[in-house]
Protein backbone atom coordinates (compact mmCIF):
# COMPACT_ATOMS: atom_id res chain seq x y z
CA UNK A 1 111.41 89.28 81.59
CA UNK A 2 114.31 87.70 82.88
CA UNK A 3 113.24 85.15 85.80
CA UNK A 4 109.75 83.90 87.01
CA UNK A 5 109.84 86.67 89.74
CA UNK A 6 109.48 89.05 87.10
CA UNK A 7 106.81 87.32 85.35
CA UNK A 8 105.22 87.31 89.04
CA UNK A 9 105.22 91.08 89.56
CA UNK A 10 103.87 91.22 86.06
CA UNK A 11 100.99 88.68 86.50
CA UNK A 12 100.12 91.29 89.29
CA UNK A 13 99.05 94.54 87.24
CA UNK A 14 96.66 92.29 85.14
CA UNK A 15 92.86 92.43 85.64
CA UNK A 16 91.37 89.07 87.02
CA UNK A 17 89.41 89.04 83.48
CA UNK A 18 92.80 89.32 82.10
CA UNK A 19 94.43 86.83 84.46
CA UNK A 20 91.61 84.33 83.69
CA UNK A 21 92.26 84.39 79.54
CA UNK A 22 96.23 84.19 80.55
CA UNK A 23 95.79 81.14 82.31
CA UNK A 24 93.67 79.66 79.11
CA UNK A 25 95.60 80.15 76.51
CA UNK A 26 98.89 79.14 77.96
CA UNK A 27 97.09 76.10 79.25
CA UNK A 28 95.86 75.23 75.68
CA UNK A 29 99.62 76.15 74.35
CA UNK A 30 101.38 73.80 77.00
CA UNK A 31 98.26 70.76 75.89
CA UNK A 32 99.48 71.38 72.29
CA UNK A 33 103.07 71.97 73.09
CA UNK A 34 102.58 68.28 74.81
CA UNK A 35 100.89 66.46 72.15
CA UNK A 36 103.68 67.98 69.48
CA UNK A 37 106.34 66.05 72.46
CA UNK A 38 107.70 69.38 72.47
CA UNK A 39 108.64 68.25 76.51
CA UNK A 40 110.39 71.79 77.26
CA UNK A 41 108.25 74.15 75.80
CA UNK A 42 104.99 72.57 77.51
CA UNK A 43 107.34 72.48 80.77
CA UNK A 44 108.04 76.25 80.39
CA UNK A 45 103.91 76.68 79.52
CA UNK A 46 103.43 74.51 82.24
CA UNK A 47 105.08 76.97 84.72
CA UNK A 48 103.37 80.45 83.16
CA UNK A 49 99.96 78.37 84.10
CA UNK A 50 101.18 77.66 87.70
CA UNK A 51 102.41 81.55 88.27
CA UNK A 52 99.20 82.41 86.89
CA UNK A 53 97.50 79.97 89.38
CA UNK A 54 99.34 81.15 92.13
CA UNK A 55 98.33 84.65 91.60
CA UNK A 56 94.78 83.36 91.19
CA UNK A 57 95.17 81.89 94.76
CA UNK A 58 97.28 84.91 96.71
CA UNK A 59 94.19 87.53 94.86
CA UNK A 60 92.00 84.87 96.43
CA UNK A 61 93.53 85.26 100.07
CA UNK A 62 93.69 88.60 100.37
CA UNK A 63 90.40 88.95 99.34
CA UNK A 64 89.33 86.75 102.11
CA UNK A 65 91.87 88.66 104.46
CA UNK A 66 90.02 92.10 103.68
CA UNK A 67 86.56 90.54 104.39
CA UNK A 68 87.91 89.12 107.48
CA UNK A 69 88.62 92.88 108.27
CA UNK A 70 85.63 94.06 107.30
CA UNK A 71 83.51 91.58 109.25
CA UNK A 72 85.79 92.08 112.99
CA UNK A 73 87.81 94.96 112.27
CA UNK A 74 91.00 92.97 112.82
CA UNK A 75 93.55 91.99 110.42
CA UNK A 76 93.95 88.06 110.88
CA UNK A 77 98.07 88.52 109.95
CA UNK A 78 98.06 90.79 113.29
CA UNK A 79 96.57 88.29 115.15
């Protein structure tokens, strides 16, 4: 993958069982990458946990978007 963008749209196909383990182990790697002062590689691990986080969080919206829906029949971006 050649930018985080990429990494993004990948992050995207994975189950939220999937998503979940992601986002532990490259937390754990960027804690050990930190305590080796390895500063770079826990910075890089550090960003793979936020784009996993932010997918975490945009999953999260729209699954409060489509219950919105479901509840008034209206999509709440329309509005």
């Amino acid at each position: 993958m050649s930018s985080a963008n990429d990494f993004a749209t990948f992050l995207r196909d994975f189950n939220d069982v999937d998503l979940n383990h992601y986002t532990c182990f490259a937390g754990e790697f960027r804690d050990q990458r930190l305590e080796a002062g390895a500063m770079a590689e826990a910075g890089f691990w550090n960003t793979v946990v936020n784009l996993c986080i932010d997918e975490r969080l945009r999953r999260e919206g729209e699954i409060r978007r489509l219950e919105y829906m479901y509840r008034t029949g209206h999509d709440p971006d329309e509005e």
